[in-house]
C-alpha atoms as a PDB file:
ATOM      1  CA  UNK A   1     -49.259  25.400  10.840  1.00  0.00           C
ATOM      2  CA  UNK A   2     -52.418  24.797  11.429  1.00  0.00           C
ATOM      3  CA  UNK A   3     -54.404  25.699  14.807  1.00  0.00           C
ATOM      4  CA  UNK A   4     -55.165  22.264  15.892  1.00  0.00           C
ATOM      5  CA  UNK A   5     -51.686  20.784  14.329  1.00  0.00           C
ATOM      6  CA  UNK A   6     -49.724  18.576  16.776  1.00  0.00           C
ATOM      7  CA  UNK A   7     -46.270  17.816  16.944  1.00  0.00           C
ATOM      8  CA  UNK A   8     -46.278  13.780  17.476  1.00  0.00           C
ATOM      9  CA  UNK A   9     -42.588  14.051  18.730  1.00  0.00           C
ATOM     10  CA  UNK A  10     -43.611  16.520  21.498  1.00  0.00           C
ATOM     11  CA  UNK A  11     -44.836  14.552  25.004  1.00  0.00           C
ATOM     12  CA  UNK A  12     -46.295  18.416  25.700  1.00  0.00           C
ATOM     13  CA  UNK A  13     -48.788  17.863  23.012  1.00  0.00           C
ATOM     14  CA  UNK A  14     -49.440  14.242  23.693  1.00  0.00           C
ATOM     15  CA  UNK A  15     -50.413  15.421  27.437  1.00  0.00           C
ATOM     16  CA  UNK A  16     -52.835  17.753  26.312  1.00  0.00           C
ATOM     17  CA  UNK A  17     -54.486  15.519  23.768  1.00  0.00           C
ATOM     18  CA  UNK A  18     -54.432  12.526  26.248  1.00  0.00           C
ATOM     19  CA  UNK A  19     -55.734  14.619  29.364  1.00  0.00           C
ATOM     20  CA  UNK A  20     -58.494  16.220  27.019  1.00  0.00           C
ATOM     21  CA  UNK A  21     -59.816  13.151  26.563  1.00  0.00           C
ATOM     22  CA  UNK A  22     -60.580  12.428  29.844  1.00  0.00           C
ATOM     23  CA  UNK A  23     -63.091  14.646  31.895  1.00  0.00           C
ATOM     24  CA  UNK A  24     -61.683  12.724  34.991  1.00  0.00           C
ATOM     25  CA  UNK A  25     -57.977  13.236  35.756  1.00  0.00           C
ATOM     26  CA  UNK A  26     -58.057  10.702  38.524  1.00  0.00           C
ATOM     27  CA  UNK A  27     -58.634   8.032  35.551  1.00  0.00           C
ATOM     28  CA  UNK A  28     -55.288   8.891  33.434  1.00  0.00           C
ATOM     29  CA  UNK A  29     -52.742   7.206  35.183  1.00  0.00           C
ATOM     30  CA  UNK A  30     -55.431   3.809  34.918  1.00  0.00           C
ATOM     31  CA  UNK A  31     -55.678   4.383  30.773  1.00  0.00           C
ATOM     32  CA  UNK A  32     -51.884   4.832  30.578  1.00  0.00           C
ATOM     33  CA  UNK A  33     -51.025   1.365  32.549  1.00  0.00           C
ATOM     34  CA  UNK A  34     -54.022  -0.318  29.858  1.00  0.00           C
ATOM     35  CA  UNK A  35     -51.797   1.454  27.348  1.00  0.00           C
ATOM     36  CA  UNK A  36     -48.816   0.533  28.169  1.00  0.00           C
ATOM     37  CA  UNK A  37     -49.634  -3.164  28.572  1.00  0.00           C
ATOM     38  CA  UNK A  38     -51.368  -3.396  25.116  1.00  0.00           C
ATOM     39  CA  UNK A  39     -48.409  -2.048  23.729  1.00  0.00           C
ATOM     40  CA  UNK A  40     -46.140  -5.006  25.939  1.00  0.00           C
ATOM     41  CA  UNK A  41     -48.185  -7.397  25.050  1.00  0.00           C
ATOM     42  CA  UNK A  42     -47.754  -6.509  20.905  1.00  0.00           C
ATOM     43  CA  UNK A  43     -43.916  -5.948  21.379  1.00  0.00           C
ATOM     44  CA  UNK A  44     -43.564  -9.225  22.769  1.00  0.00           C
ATOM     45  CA  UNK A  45     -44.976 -10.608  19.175  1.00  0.00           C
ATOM     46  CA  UNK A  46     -42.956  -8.973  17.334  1.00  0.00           C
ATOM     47  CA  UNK A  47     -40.908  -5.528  17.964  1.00  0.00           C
ATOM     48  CA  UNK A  48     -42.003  -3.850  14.681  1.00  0.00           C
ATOM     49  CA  UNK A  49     -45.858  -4.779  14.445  1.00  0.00           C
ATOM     50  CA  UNK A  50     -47.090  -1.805  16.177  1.00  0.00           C
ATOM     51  CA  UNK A  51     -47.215   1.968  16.600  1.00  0.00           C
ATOM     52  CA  UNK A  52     -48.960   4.230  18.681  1.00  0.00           C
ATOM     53  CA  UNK A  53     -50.440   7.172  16.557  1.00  0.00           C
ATOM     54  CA  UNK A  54     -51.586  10.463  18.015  1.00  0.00           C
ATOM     55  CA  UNK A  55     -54.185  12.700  16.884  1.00  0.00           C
ATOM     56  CA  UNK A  56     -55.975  15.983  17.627  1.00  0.00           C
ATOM     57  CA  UNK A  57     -58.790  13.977  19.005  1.00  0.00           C
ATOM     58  CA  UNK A  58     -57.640  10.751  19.583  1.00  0.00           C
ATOM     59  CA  UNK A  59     -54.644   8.273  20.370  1.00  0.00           C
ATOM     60  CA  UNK A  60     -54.629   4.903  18.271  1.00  0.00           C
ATOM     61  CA  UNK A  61     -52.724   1.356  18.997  1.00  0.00           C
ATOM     62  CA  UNK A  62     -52.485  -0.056  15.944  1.00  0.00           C
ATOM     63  CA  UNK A  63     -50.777  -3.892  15.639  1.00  0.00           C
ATOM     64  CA  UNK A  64     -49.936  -5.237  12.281  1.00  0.00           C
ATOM     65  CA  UNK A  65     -52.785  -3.946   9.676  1.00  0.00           C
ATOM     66  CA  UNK A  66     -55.326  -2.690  11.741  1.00  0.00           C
ATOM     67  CA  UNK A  67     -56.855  -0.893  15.283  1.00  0.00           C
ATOM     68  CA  UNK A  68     -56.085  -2.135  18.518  1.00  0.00           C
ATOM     69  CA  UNK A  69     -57.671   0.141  21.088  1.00  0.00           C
ATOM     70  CA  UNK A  70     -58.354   3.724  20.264  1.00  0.00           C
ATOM     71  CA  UNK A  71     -58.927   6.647  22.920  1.00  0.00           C
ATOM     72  CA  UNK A  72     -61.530   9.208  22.520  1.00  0.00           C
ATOM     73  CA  UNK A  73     -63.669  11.551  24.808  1.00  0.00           C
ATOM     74  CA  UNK A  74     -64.436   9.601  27.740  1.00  0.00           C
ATOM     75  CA  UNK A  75     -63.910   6.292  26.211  1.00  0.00           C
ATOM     76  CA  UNK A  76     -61.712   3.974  24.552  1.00  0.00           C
ATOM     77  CA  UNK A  77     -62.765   1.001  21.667  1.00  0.00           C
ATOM     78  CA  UNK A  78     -61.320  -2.543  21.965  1.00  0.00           C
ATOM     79  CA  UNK A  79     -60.770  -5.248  19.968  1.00  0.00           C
ATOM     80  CA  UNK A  80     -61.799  -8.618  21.386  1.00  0.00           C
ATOM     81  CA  UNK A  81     -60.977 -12.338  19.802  1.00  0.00           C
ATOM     82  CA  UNK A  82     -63.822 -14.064  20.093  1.00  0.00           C
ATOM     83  CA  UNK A  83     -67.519 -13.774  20.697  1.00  0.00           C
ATOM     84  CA  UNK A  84     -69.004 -10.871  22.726  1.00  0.00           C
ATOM     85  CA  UNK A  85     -68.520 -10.827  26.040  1.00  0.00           C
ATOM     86  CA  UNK A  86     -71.365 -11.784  28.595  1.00  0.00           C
ATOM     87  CA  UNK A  87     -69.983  -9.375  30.829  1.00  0.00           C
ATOM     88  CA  UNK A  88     -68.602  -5.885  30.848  1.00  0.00           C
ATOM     89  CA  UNK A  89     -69.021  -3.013  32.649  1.00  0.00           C
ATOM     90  CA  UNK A  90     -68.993   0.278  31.616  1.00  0.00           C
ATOM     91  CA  UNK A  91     -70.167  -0.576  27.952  1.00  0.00           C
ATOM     92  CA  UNK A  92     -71.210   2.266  25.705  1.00  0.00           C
ATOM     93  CA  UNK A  93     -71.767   0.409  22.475  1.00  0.00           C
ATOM     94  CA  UNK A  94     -70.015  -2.536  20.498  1.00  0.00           C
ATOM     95  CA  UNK A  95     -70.504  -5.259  17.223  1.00  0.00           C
ATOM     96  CA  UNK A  96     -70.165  -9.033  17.328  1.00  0.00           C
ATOM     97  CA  UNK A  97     -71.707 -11.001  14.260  1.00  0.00           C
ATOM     98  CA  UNK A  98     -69.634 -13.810  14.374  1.00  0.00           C
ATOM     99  CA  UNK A  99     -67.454 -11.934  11.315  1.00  0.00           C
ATOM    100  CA  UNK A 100     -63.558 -10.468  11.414  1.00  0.00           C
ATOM    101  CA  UNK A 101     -63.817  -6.755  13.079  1.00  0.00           C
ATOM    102  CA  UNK A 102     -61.736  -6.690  10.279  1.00  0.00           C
ATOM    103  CA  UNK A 103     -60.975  -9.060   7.430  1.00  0.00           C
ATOM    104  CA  UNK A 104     -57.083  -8.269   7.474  1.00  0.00           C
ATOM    105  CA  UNK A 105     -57.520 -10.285  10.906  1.00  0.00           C
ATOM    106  CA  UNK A 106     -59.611 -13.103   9.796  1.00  0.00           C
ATOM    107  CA  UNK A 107     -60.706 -14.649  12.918  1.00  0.00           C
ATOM    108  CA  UNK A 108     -64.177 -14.452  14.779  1.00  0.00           C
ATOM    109  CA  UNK A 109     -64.116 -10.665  16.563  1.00  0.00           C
ATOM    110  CA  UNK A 110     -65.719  -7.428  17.389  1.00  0.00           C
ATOM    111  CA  UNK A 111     -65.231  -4.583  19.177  1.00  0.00           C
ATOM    112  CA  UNK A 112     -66.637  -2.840  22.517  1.00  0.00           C
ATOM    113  CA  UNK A 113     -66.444   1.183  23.257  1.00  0.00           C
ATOM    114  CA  UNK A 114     -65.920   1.218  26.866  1.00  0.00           C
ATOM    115  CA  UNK A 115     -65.895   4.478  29.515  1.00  0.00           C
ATOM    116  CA  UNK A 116     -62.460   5.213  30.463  1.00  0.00           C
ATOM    117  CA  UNK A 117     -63.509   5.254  33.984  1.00  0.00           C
ATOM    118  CA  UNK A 118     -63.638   0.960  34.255  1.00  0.00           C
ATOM    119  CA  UNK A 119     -60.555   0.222  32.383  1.00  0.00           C
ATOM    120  CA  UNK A 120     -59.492  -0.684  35.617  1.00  0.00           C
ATOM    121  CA  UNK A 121     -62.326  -3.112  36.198  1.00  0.00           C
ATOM    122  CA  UNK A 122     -62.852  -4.927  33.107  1.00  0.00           C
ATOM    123  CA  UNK A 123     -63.419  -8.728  33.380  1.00  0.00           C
ATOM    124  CA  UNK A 124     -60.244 -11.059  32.869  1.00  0.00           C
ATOM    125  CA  UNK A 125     -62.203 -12.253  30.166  1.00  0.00           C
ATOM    126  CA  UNK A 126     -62.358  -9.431  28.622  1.00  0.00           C
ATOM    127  CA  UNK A 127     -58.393  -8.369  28.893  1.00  0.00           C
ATOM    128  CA  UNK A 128     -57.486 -11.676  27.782  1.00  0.00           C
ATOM    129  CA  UNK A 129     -60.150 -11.435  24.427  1.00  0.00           C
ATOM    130  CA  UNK A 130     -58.199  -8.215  23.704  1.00  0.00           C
ATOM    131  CA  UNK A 131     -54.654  -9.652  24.218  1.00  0.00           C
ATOM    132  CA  UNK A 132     -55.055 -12.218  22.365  1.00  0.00           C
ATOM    133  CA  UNK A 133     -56.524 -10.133  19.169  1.00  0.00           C
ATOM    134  CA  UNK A 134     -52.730  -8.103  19.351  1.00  0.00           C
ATOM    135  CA  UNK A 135     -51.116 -11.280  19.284  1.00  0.00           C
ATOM    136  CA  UNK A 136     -53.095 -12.474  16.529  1.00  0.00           C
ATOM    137  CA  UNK A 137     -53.282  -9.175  14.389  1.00  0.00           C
ATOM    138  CA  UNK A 138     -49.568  -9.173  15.661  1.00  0.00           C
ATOM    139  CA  UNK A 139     -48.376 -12.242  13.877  1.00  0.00           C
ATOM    140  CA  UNK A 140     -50.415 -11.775  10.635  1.00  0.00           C
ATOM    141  CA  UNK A 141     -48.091  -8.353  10.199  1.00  0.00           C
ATOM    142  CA  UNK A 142     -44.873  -8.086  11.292  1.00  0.00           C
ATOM    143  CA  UNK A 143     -43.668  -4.524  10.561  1.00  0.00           C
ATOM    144  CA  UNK A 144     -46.624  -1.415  11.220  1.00  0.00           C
ATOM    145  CA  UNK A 145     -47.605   0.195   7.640  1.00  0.00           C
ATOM    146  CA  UNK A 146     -48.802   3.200  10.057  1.00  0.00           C
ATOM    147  CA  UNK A 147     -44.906   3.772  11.480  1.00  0.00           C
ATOM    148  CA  UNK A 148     -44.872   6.925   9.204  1.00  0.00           C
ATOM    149  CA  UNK A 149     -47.510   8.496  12.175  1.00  0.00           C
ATOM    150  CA  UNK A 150     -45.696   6.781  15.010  1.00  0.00           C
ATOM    151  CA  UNK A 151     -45.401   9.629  18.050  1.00  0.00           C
ATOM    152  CA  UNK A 152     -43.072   9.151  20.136  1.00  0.00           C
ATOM    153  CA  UNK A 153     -43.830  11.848  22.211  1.00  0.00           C
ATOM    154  CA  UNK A 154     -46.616   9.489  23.776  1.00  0.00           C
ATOM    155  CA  UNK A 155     -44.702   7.173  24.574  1.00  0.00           C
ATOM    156  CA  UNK A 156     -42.038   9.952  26.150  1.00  0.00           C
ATOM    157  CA  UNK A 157     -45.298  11.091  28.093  1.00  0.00           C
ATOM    158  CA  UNK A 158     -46.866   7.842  29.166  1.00  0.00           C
ATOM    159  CA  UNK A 159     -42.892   7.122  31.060  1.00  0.00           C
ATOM    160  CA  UNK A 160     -43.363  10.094  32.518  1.00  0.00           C
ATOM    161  CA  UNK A 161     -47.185   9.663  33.894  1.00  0.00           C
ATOM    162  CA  UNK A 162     -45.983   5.981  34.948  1.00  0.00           C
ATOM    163  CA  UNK A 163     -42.457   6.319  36.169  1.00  0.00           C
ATOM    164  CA  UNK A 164     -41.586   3.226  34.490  1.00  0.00           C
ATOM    165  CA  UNK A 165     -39.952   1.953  30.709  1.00  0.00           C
ATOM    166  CA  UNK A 166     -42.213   1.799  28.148  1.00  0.00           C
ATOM    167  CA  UNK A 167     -41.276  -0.150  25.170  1.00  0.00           C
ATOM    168  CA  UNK A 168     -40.364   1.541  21.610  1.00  0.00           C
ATOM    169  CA  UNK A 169     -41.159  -0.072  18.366  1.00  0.00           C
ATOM    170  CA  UNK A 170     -37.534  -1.229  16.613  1.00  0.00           C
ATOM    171  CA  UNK A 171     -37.851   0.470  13.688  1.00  0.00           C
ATOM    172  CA  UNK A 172     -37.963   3.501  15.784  1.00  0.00           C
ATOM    173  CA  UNK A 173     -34.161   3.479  16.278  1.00  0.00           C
ATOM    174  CA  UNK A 174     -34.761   5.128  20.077  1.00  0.00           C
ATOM    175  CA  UNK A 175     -33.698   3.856  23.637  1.00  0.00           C
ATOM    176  CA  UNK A 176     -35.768   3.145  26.208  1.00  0.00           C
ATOM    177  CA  UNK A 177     -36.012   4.768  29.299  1.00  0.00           C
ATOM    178  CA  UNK A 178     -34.166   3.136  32.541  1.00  0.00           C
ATOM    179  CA  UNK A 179     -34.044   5.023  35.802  1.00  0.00           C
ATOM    180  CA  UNK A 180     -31.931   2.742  37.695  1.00  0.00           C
ATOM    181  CA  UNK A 181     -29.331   2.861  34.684  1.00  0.00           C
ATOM    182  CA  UNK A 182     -29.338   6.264  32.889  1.00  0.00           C
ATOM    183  CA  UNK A 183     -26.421   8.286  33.152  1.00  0.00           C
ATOM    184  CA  UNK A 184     -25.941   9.061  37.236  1.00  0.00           C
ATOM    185  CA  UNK A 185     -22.624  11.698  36.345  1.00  0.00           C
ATOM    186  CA  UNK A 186     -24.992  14.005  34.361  1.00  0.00           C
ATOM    187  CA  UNK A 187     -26.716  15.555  36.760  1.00  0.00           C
ATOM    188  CA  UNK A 188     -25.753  18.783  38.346  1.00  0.00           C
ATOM    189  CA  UNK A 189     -27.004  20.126  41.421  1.00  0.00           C
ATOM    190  CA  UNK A 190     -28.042  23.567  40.199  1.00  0.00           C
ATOM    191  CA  UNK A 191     -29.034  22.353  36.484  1.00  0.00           C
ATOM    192  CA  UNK A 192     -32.778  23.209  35.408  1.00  0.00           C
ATOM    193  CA  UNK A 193     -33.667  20.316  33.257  1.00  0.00           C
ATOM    194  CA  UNK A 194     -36.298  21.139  30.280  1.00  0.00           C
ATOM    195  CA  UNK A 195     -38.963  19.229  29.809  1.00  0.00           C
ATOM    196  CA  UNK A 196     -41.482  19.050  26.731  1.00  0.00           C
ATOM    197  CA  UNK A 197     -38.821  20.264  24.165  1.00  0.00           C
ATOM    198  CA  UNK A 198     -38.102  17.861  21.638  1.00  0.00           C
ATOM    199  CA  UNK A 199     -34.731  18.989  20.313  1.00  0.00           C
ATOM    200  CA  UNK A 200     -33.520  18.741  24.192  1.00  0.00           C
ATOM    201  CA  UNK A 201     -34.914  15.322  24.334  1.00  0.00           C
ATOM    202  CA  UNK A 202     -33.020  13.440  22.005  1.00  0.00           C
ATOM    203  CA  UNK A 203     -30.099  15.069  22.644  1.00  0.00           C
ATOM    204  CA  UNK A 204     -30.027  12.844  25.077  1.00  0.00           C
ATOM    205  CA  UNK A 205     -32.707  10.594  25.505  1.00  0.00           C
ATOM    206  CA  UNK A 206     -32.314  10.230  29.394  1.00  0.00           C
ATOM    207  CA  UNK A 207     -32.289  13.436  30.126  1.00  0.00           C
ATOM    208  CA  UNK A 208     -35.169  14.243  30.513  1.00  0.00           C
ATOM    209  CA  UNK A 209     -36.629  11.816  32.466  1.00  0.00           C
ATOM    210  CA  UNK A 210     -34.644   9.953  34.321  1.00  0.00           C
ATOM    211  CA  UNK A 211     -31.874  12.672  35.666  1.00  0.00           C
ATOM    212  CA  UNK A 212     -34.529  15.290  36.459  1.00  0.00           C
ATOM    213  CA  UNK A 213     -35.987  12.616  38.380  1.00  0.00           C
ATOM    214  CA  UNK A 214     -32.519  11.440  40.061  1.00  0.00           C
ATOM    215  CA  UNK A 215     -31.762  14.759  41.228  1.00  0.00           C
ATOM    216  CA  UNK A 216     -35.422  15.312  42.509  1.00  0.00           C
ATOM    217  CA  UNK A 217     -34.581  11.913  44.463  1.00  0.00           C
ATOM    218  CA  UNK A 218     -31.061  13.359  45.737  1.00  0.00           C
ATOM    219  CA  UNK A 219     -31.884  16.241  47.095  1.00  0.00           C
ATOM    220  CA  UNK A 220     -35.771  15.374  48.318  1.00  0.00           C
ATOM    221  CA  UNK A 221     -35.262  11.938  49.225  1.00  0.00           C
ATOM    222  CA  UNK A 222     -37.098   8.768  47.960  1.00  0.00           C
ATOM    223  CA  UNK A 223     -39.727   8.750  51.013  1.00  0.00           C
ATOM    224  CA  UNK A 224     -42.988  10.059  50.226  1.00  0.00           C
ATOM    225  CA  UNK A 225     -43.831  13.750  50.374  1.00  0.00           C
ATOM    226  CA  UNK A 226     -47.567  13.198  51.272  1.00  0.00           C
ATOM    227  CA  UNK A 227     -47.701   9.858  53.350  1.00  0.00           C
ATOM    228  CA  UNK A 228     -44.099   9.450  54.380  1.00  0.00           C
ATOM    229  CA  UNK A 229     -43.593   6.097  53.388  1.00  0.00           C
ATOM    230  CA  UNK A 230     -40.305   4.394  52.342  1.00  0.00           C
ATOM    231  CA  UNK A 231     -40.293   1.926  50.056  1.00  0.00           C
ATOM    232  CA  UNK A 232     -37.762   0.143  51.584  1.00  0.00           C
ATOM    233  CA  UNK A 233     -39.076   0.460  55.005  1.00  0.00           C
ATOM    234  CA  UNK A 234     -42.169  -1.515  54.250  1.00  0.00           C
ATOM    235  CA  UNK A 235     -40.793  -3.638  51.715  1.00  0.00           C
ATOM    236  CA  UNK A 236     -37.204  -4.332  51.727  1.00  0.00           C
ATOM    237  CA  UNK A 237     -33.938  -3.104  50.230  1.00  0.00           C
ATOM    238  CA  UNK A 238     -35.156  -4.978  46.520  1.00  0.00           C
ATOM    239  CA  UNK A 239     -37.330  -1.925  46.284  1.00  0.00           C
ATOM    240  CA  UNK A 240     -35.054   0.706  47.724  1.00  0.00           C
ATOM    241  CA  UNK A 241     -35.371   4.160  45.878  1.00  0.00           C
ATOM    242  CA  UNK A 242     -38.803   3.118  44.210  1.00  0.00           C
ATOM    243  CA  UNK A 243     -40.801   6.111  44.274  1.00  0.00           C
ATOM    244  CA  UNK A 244     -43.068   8.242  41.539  1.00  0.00           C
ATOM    245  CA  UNK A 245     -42.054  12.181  40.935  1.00  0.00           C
ATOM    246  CA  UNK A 246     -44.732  14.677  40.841  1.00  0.00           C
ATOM    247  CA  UNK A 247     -45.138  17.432  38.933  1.00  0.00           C
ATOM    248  CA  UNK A 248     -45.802  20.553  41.084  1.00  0.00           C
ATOM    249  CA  UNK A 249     -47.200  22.577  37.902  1.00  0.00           C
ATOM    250  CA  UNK A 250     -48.554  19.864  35.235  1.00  0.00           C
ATOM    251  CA  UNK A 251     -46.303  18.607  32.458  1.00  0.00           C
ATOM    252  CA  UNK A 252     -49.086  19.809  29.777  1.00  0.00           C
ATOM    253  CA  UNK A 253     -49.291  23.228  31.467  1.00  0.00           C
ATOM    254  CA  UNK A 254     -45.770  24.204  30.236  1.00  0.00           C
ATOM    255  CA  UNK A 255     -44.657  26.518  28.047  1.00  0.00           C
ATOM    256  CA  UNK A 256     -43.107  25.032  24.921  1.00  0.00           C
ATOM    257  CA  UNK A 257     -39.637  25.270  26.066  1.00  0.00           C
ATOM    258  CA  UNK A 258     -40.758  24.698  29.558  1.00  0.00           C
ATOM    259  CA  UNK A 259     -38.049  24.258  31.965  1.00  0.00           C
ATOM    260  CA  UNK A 260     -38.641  21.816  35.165  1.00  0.00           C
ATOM    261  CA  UNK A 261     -35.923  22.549  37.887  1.00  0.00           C
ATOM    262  CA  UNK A 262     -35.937  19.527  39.823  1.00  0.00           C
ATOM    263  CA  UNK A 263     -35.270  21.215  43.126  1.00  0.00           C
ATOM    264  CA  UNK A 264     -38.401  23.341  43.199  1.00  0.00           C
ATOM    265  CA  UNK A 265     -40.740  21.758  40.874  1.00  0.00           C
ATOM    266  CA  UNK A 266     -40.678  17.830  41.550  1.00  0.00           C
ATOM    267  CA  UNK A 267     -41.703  16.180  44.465  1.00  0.00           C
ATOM    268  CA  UNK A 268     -41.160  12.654  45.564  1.00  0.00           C
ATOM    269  CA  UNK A 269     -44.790  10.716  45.951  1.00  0.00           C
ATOM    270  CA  UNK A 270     -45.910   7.192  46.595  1.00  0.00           C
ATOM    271  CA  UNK A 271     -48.310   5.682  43.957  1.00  0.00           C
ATOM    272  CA  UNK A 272     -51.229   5.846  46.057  1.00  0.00           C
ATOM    273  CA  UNK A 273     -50.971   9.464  47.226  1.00  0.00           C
ATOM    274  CA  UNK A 274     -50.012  10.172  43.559  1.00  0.00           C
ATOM    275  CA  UNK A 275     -53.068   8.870  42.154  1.00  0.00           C
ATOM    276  CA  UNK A 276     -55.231  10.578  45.143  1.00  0.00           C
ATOM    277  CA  UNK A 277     -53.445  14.110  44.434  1.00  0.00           C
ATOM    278  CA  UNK A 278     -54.300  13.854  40.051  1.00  0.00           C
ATOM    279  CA  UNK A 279     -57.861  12.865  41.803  1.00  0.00           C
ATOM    280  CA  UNK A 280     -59.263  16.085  40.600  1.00  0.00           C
ATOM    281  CA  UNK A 281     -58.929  18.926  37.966  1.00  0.00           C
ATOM    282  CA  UNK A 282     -56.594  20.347  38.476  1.00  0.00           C
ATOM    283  CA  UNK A 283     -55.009  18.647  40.727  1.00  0.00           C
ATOM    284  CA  UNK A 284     -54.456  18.480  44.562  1.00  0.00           C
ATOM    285  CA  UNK A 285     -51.715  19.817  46.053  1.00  0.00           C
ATOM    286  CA  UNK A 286     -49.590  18.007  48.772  1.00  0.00           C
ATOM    287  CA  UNK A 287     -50.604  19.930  51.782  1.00  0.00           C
ATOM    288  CA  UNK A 288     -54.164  18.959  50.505  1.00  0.00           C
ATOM    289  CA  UNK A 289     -53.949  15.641  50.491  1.00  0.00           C
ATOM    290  CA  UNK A 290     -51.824  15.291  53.612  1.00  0.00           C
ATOM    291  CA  UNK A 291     -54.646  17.262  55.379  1.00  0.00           C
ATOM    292  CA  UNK A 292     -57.011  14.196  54.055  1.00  0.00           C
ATOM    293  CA  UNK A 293     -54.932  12.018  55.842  1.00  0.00           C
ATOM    294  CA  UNK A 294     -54.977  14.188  59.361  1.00  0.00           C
ATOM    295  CA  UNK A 295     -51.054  15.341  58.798  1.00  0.00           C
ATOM    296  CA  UNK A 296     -49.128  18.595  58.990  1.00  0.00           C
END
C-alpha cells in the first residue's frame, strides 16, 4: 500500500484528512454542519445523485455529473446558480462569465474558493446560489457515476463530529445512524467499544456510535461536563437527553484498532462548550475550559 493510501471505509482516516485540512480546529465542527447540509439538501432530490469522495488531500461532494463543494487546505470551492455574488466574505478566488461551471449542468454558474473560517458567515444569498446548483445538477443525474469512490467512513466521521444522522446515498445499502433508536440492550456496562475499525463497524452499524455514546450518557449523565447545563432544564422534556460526547483523546489520534471505553474516555458536553474546548490544537481539556468560565 502506498504511504499516503487511505482507506475510504475507515472514519480514522477521514478524520485525519478532514482535520489536516484545516489549520483551525475550532472551524471543523462549522465545515461538517455546511457538509452535512449540502449533502441533505442533494438527498432530498434524489437519494442516489450524490457521493461524498475522500482523498489524500481533499474531500469532494459530487451531485449527479459533476463537483459540488470540494475541501482543501484552508478552503473549500462552491458551486453557485447564478451570477456572481455581490457579496462574500472570505473570498480567495472564483469564475463567473455568464457560462455553465460546467456544461453537464447547463445553466448560468461559477464557482467561489472560500476560507473555511466564514462558512459560517456566508450571505443567504450565497447558500441559497449553492443549494439550488445541487438541486439542479441533482435532477439532471439521478444515480452518482463517482459511487465507485463513495467513503463512507466520512460520513461515519462527520455523525460522530456532529452527534446527529447524516444521510447515506441508497445505493449504498447502509443504515443510518439514530441515537434515540439504536439498539438500547447492547450495551454492557464494562464493554470497551472500538472505534475507527471498519470490520467492527458494520458488524453492527450502531455500534459504534450510538451505544458507546448511550453508555457514556448512563453512567456520566446527559448534563454538561464543562457548563453543567441540562438540556431539559432550560428547555423542556422534548429535548431531554440531548447532549454531544467528547472525545477525551481525539478520534484521529487512535490507533487503528483503537478502542474507546466509554466510561473513561467520553465525556458528556453541551454544543457550546464543545465547540470552545476543539477551539485550539489540540484541544482544550475540560478543567480548561471550566476555568474560562470561573468554575471548579
Amino acid at each position: 500500500m502506498k504511504a499516503n493510501a487511505i482507506d475510504r471505509t475507515d472514519p480514522q482516516d477521514s478524520a485525519r484528512v478532514f482535520e489536516r485540512l484545516h489549520s483551525r480546529s475550532g472551524s471543523l465542527l462549522d465545515t461538517g454542519s455546511f457538509v452535512c447540509e449540502s449533502i441533505r439538501v442533494a438527498h432530498q432530490c434524489q437519494a442516489s445523485c450524490w457521493s461524498i469522495n475522500l482523498f489524500p488531500a481533499k474531500i469532494r461532494l459530487n451531485v449527479g455529473q459533476v463537483e459540488a463543494c470540494t475541501i482543501r487546505r484552508n478552503m473549500v470551492r462552491l458551486l453557485l446558480a447564478g451570477s456572481r455574488p455581490s457579496e462574500c466574505p472570505g473570498v480567495i478566488s472564483g469564475k463567473f462569465d455568464g457560462n455553465p461551471a460546467y456544461a453537464a449542468v447547463p445553466i448560468e454558474s461559477g464557482f467561489l474558493d472560500v476560507s473555511l473560517e466564514v462558512l459560517s458567515e456566508l450571505p443567504d444569498a450565497v447558500v441559497d446560489a449553492h443549494q439550488e446548483y445541487i438541486r439542479r445538477a441533482a435532477h439532471l443525474k439521478h444515480r452518482s457515476p463517482f459511487r465507485r469512490a463513495y467513503s463512507k467512513g466520512f460520513l461515519l466521521y462527520l455523525e460522530m463530529l456532529l452527534n446527529e444522522s447524516v444521510p447515506r446515498p441508497s445505493y449504498a445499502g447502509e443504515p443510518e445512524f439514530d441515537e434515540r433508536t439504536a439498539l438500547p440492550n447492547e450495551v454492557v456496562p464494562t464493554k470497551v467499544f472500538r472505534e475507527g475499525a471498519a470490520k467492527q463497524i458494520f458488524v453492527n452499524a450502531y455500534e459504534r456510535s450510538a451505544a458507546a455514546r448511550r453508555e457514556c450518557i448512563r453512567r456520566h449523565g446527559s448534563r454538561c461536563s464543562v457548563c453543567d447545563m441540562s438540556f431539559r432544564e432550560r428547555y423542556g422534556p422534548t429535548v431531554d437527553g440531548f447532549i454531544h460526547v467528547h472525545h477525551l483523546k481525539p478520534i484521529s489520534a487512535l490507533h487503528d484498532q483503537g478502542q474507546v471505553d466509554p466510561i473513561h474516555d467520553l465525556r458528556p458536553v453541551c454544543p457550546n462548550c464543545h465547540s470552545v474546548i476543539h477551539s485550539t490544537s489540540p484541544p482544550l481539556t475540560i478543567p480548561q475550559v471550566r476555568q474560562m468560565l470561573n468554575l471548579k
